[in-house]
C-alpha atoms as a PDB file:
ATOM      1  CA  UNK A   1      67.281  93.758  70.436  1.00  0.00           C
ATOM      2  CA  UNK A   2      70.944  92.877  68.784  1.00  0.00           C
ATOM      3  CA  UNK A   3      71.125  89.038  68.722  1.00  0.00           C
ATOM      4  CA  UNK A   4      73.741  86.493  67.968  1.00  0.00           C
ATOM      5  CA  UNK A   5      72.667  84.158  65.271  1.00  0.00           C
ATOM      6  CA  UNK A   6      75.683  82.100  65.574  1.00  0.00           C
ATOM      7  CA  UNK A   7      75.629  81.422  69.788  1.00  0.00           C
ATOM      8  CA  UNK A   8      74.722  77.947  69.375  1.00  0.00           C
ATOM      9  CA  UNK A   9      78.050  77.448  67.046  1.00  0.00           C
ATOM     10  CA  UNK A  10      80.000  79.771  69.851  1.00  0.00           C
ATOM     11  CA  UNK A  11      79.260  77.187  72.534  1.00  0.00           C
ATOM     12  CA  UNK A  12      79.654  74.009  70.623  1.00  0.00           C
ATOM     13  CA  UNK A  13      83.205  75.740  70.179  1.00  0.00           C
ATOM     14  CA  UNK A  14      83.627  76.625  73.574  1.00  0.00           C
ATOM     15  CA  UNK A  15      82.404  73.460  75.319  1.00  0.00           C
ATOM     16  CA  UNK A  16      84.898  71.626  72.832  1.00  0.00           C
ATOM     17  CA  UNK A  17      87.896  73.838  74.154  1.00  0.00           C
ATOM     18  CA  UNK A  18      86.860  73.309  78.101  1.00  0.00           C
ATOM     19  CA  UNK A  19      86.245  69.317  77.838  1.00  0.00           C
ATOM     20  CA  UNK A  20      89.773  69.441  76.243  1.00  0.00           C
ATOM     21  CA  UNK A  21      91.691  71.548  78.508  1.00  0.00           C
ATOM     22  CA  UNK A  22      89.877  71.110  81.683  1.00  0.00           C
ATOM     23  CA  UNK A  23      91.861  68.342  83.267  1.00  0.00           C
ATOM     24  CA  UNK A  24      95.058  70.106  83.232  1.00  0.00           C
ATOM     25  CA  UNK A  25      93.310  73.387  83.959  1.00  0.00           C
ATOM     26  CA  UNK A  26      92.110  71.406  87.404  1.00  0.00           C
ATOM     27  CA  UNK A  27      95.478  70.078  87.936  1.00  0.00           C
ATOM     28  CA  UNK A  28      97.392  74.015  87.654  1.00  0.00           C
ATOM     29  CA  UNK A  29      94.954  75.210  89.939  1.00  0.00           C
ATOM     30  CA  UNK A  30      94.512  72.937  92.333  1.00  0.00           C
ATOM     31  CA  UNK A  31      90.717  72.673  91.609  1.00  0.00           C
ATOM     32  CA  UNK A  32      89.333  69.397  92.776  1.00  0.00           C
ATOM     33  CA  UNK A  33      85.447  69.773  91.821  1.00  0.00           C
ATOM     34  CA  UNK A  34      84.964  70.121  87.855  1.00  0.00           C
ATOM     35  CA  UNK A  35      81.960  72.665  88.088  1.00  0.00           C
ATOM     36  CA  UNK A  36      84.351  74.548  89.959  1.00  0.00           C
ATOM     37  CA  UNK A  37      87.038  74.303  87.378  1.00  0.00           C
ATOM     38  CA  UNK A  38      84.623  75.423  84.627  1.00  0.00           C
ATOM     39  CA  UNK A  39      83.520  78.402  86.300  1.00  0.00           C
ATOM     40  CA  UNK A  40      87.437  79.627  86.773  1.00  0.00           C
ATOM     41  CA  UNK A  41      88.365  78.341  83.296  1.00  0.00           C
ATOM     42  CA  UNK A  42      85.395  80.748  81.815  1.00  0.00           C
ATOM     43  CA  UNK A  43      86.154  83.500  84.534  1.00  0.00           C
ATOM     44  CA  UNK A  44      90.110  83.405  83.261  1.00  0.00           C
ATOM     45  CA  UNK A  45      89.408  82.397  79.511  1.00  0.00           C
ATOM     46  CA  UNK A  46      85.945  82.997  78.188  1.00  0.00           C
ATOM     47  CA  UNK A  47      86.594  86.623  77.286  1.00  0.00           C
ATOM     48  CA  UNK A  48      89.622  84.898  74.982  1.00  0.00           C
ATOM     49  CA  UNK A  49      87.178  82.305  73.390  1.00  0.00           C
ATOM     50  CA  UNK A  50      84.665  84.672  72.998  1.00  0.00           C
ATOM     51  CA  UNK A  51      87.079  86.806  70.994  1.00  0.00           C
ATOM     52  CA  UNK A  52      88.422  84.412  69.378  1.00  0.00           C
ATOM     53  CA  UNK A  53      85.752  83.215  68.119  1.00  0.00           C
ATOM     54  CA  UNK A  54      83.824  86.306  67.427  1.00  0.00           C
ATOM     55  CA  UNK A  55      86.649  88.589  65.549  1.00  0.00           C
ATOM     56  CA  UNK A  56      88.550  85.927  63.556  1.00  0.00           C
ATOM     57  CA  UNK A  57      86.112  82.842  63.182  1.00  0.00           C
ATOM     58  CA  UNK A  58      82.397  84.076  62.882  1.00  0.00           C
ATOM     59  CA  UNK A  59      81.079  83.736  59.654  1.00  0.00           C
ATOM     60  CA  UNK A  60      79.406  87.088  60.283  1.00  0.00           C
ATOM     61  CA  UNK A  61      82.126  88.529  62.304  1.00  0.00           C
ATOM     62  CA  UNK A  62      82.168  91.955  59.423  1.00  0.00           C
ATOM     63  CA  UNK A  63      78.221  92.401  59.621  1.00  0.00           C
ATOM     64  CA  UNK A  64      78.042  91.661  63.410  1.00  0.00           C
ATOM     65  CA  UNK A  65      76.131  94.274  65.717  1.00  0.00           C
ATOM     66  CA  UNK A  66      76.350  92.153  68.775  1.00  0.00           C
ATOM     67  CA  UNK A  67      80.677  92.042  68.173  1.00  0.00           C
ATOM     68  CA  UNK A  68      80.896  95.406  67.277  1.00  0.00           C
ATOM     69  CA  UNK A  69      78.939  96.435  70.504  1.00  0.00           C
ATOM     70  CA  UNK A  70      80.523  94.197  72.675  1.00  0.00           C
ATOM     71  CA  UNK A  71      84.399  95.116  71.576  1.00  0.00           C
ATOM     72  CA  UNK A  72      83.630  98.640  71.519  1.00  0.00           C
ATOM     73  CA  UNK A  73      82.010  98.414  74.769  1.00  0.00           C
ATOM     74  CA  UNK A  74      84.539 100.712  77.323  1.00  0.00           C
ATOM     75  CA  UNK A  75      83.850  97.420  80.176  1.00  0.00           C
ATOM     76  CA  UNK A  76      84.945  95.141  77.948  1.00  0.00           C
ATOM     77  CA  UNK A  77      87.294  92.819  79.881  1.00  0.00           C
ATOM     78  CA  UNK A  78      90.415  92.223  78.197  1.00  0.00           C
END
């Protein structure tokens, strides 16, 4: 089974971009309750972080089965 070594990094990362954005993302929605807010913010935004984070920052993003699968992968949300 294909597993990232680096998806305790990935969240750190991606936990530091929702804290920081999260207000405003509550106030352009209209979002009142903040587990609601992360849920969108993911829903609209995690695919970006993810490949973000995974094509241009990884450390293993040129040897990485899990990105290469995932990319490739014809359901891929973009």
């Amino acid at each position: 089974m294909k597993m990232c070594k680096h998806l305790r990094e990935f969240v750190d990362v991606e936990i530091s971009v929702i804290k920081r954005h999260l207000n405003d993302h509550k106030w352009f929605n209209h979002i009142d309750d903040e587990n609601d807010a992360v849920k969108d913010f993911i829903d609209k935004y995690g695919w970006l972080m993810r490949e973000m984070y995974c094509k241009h920052i990884c450390e293993d993003k040129e040897d990485c089965d899990c990105s290469e699968d995932l990319f490739n992968n014809k359901n891929y949300k973009k």
